[in-house]
C-alpha atoms as a PDB file:
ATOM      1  CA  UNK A   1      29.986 -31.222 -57.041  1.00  0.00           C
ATOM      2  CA  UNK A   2      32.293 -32.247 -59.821  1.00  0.00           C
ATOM      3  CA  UNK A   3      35.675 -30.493 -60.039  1.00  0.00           C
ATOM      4  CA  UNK A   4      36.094 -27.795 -62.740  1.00  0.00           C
ATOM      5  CA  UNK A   5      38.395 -29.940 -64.649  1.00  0.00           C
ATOM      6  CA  UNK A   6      36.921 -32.739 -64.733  1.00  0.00           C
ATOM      7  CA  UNK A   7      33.788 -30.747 -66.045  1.00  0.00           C
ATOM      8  CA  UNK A   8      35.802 -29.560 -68.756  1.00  0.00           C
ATOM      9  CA  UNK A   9      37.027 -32.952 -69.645  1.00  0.00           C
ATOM     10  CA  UNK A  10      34.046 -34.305 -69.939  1.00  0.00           C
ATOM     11  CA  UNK A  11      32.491 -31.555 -71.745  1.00  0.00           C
ATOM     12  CA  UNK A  12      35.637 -31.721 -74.450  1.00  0.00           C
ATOM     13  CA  UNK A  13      35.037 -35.595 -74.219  1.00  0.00           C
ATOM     14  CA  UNK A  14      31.104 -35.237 -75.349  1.00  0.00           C
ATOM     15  CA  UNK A  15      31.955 -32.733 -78.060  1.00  0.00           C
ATOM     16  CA  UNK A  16      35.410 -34.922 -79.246  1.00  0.00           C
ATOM     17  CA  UNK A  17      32.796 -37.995 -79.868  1.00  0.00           C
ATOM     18  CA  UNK A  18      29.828 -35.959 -81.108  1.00  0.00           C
ATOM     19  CA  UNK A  19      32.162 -34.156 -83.770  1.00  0.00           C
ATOM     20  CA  UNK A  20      30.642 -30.844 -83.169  1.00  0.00           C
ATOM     21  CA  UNK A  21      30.093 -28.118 -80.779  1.00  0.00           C
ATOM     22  CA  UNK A  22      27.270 -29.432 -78.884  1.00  0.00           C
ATOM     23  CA  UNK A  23      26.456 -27.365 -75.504  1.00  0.00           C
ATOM     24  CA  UNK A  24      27.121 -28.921 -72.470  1.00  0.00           C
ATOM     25  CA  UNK A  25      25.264 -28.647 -69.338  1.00  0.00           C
ATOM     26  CA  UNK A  26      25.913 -30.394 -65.661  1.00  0.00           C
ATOM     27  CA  UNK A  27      22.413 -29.993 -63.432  1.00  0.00           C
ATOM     28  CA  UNK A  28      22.365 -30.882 -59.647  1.00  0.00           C
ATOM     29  CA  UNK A  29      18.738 -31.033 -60.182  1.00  0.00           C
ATOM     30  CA  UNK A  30      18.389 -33.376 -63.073  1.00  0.00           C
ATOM     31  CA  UNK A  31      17.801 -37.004 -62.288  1.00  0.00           C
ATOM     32  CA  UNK A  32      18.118 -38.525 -65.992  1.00  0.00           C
ATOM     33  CA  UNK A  33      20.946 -37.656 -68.814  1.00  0.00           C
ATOM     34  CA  UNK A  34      19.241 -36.363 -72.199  1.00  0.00           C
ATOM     35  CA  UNK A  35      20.304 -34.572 -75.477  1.00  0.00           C
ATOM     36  CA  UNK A  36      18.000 -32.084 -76.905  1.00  0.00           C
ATOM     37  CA  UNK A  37      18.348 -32.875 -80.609  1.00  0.00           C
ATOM     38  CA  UNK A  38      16.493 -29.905 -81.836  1.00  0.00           C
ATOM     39  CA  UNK A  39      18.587 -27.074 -79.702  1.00  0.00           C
ATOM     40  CA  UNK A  40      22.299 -29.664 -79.615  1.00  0.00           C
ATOM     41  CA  UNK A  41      22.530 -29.646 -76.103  1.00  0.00           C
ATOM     42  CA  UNK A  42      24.024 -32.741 -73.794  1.00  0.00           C
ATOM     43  CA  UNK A  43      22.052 -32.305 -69.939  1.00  0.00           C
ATOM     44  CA  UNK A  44      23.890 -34.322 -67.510  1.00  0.00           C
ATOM     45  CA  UNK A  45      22.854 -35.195 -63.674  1.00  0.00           C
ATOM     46  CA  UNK A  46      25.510 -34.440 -61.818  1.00  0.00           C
ATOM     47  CA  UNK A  47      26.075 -38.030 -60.142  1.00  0.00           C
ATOM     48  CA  UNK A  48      28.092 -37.449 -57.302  1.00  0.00           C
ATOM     49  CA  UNK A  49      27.085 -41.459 -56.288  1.00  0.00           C
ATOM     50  CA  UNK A  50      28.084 -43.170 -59.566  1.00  0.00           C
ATOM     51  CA  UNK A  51      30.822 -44.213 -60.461  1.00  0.00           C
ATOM     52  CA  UNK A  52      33.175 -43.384 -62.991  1.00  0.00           C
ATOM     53  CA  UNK A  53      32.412 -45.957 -65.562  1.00  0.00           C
ATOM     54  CA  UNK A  54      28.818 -45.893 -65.033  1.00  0.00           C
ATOM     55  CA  UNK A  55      28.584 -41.791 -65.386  1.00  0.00           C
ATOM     56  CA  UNK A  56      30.611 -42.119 -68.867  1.00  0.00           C
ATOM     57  CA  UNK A  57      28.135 -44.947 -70.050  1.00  0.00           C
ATOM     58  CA  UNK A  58      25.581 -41.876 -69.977  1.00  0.00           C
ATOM     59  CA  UNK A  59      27.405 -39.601 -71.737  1.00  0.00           C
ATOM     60  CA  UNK A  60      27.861 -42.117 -73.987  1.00  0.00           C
ATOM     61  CA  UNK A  61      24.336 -43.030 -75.233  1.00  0.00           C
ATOM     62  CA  UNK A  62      23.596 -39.317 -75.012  1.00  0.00           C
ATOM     63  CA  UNK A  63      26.489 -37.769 -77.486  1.00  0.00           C
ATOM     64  CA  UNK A  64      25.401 -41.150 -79.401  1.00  0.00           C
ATOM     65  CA  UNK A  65      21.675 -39.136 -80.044  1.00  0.00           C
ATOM     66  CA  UNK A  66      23.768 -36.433 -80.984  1.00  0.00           C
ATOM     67  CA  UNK A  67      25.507 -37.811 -83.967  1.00  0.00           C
ATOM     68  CA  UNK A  68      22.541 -40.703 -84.922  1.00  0.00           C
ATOM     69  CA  UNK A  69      19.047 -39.518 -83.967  1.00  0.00           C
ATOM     70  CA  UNK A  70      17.355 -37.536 -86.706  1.00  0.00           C
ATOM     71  CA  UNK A  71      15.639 -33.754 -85.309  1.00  0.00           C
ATOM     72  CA  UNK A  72      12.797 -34.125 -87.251  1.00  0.00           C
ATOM     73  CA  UNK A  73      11.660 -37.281 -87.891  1.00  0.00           C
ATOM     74  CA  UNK A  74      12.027 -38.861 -83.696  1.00  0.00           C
ATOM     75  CA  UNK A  75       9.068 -37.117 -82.721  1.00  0.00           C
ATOM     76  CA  UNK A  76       6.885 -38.914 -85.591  1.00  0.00           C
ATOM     77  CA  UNK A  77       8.227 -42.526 -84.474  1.00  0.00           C
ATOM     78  CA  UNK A  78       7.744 -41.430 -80.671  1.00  0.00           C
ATOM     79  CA  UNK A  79       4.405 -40.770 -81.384  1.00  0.00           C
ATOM     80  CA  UNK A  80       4.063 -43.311 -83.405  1.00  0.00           C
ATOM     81  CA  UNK A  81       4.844 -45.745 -81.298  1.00  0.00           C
ATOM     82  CA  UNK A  82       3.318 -44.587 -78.046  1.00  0.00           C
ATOM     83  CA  UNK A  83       0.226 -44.917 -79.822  1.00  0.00           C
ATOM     84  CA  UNK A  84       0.855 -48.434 -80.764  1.00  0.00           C
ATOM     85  CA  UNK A  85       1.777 -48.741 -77.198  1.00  0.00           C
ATOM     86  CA  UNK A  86      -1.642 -47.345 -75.776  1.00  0.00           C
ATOM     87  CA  UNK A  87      -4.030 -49.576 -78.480  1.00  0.00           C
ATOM     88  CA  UNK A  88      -1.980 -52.961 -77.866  1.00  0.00           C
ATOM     89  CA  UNK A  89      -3.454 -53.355 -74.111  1.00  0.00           C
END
């Protein structure tokens, strides 16, 4: 389990880069990192096995969703190409 202040640096981290109040959540349970863009929340595994570098390389990309991936239009292009995905085989 990750220490309470390293929690809280992290958390302050996400939100410093994202510039905004995202919510925050660590989950034993979770396997993958992912940012909701529709509700602005940052899910992170917590990784007790990773390393360091590795676990801020997720937080990364994620808080990077936050500030660059568009809550409307992703699930269009998702779709999209999913679709194109399925009817190329």
């Amino acid at each position: 389990m990750e220490s309470p202040v390293r929690e809280k640096v992290l958390n302050d981290l996400a939100r410093l880069l994202a510039s905004e109040n995202i919510e925050i959540h660590h989950t034993r349970s979770l396997t993958e990192a992912f940012f909701d863009v529709k509700k602005r929340e940052l899910h992170l595994p917590e990784f007790n096995l990773v390393d360091e570098t590795r676990y801020l390389m997720y937080l990364v990309h994620e808080v990077s969703h936050a500030l660059y991936t568009p809550s409307e239009e992703w699930h269009k292009e998702a779709a999209d190409r999913k679709s194109t995905r399925l009817n190329s085989s």
